[in-house]
Protein backbone atom coordinates (compact mmCIF):
# COMPACT_ATOMS: atom_id res chain seq x y z
CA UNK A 1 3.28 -0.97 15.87
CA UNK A 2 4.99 -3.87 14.17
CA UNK A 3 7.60 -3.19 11.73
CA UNK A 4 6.77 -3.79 8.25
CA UNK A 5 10.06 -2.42 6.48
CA UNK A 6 10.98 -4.98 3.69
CA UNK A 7 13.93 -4.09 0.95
CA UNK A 8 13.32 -4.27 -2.80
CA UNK A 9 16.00 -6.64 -3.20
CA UNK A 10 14.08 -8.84 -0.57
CA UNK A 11 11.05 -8.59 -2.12
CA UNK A 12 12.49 -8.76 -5.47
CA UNK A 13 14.06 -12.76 -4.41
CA UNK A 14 10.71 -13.39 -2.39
CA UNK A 15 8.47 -12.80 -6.06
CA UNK A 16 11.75 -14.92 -8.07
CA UNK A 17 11.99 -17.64 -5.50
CA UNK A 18 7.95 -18.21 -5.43
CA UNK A 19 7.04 -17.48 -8.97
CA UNK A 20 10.48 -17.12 -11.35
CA UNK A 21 9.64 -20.33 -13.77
CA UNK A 22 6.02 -19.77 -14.14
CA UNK A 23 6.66 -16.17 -15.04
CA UNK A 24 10.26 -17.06 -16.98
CA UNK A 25 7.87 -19.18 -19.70
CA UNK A 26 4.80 -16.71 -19.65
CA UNK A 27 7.41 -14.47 -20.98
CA UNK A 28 7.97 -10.58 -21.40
CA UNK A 29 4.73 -9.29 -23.36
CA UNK A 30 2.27 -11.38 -21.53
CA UNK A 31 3.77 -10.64 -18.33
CA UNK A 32 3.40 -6.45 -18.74
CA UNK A 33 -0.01 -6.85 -19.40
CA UNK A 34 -0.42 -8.60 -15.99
CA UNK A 35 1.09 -5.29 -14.60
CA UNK A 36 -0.91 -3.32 -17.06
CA UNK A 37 -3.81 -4.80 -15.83
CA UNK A 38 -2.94 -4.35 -12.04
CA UNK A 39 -2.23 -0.65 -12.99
CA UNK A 40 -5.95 -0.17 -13.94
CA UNK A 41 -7.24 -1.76 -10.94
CA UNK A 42 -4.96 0.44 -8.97
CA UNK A 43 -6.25 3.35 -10.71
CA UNK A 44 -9.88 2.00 -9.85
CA UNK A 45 -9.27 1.82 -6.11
CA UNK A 46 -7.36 5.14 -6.23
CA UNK A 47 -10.97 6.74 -7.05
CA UNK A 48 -12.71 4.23 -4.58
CA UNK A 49 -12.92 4.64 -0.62
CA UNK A 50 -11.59 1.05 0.73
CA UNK A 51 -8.41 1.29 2.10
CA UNK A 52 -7.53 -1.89 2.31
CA UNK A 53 -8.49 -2.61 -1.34
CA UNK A 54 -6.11 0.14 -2.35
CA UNK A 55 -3.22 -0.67 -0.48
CA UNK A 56 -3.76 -4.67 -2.22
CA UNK A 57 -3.52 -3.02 -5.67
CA UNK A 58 -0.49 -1.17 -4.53
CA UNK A 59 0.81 -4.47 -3.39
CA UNK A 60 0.19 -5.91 -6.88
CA UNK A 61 1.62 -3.84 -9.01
CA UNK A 62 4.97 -3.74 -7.02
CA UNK A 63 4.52 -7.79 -7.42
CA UNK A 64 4.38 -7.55 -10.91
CA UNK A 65 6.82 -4.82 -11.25
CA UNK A 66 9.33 -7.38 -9.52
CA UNK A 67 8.17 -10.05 -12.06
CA UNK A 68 8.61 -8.33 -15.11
CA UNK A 69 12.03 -6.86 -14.04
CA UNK A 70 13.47 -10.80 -12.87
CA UNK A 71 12.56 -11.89 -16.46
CA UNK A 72 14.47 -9.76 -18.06
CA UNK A 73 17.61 -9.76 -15.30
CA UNK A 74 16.84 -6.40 -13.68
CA UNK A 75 17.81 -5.87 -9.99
CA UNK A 76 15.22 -3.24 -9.02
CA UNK A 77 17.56 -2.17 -6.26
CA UNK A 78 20.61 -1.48 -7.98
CA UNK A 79 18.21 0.55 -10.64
CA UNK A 80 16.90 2.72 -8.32
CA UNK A 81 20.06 3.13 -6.74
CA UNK A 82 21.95 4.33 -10.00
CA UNK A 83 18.76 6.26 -11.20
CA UNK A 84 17.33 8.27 -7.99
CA UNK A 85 19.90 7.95 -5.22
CA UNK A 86 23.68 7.79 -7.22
CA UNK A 87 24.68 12.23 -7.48
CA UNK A 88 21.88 13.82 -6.01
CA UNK A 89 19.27 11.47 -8.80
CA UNK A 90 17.54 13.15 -11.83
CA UNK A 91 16.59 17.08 -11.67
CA UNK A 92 13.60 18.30 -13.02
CA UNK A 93 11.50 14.99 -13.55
CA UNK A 94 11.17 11.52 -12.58
């Protein structure tokens, strides 16, 4: 089985190095309803049976997760880190 493990800060620089001035001038607001958008069609495929459809959308919103957080100067990484992994994380919720 090949190995497919990526990091978020990877990823993160892959979406900023391919994409960063196109989505820099779309700005903020436009740019979460591209992720709002993906979320719905995630939520479609999560009710659908085509696997490979579902883990695209999956793939899409993580895209666009990355996008909206390098436009506003947010290393995903380092967020997660302090929120989920820093003193055991968060109790109770998410």
């Amino acid at each position: 089985m090949a190995d497919h493990s990526v990091t978020i800060q990877a990823f993160q620089q892959h979406i900023r190095d391919r994409y960063y001035e196109t989505d820099r001038a779309r700005g903020t607001p436009a740019t979460f309803m591209w992720l709002i958008e993906e979320v719905g069609e995630l939520a479609t495929a999560l009710h659908g049976d085509d696997p490979a459809n579902l883990e695209g959308e999956f793939a899409d919103v993580l895209a666009w997760l990355c996008t909206l957080a390098n436009i506003n100067d947010v290393d995903l990484a380092r967020a997660v880190q302090r929120k989920y992994l820093a003193g055991g994380g968060p109790l109770g919720h998410k």
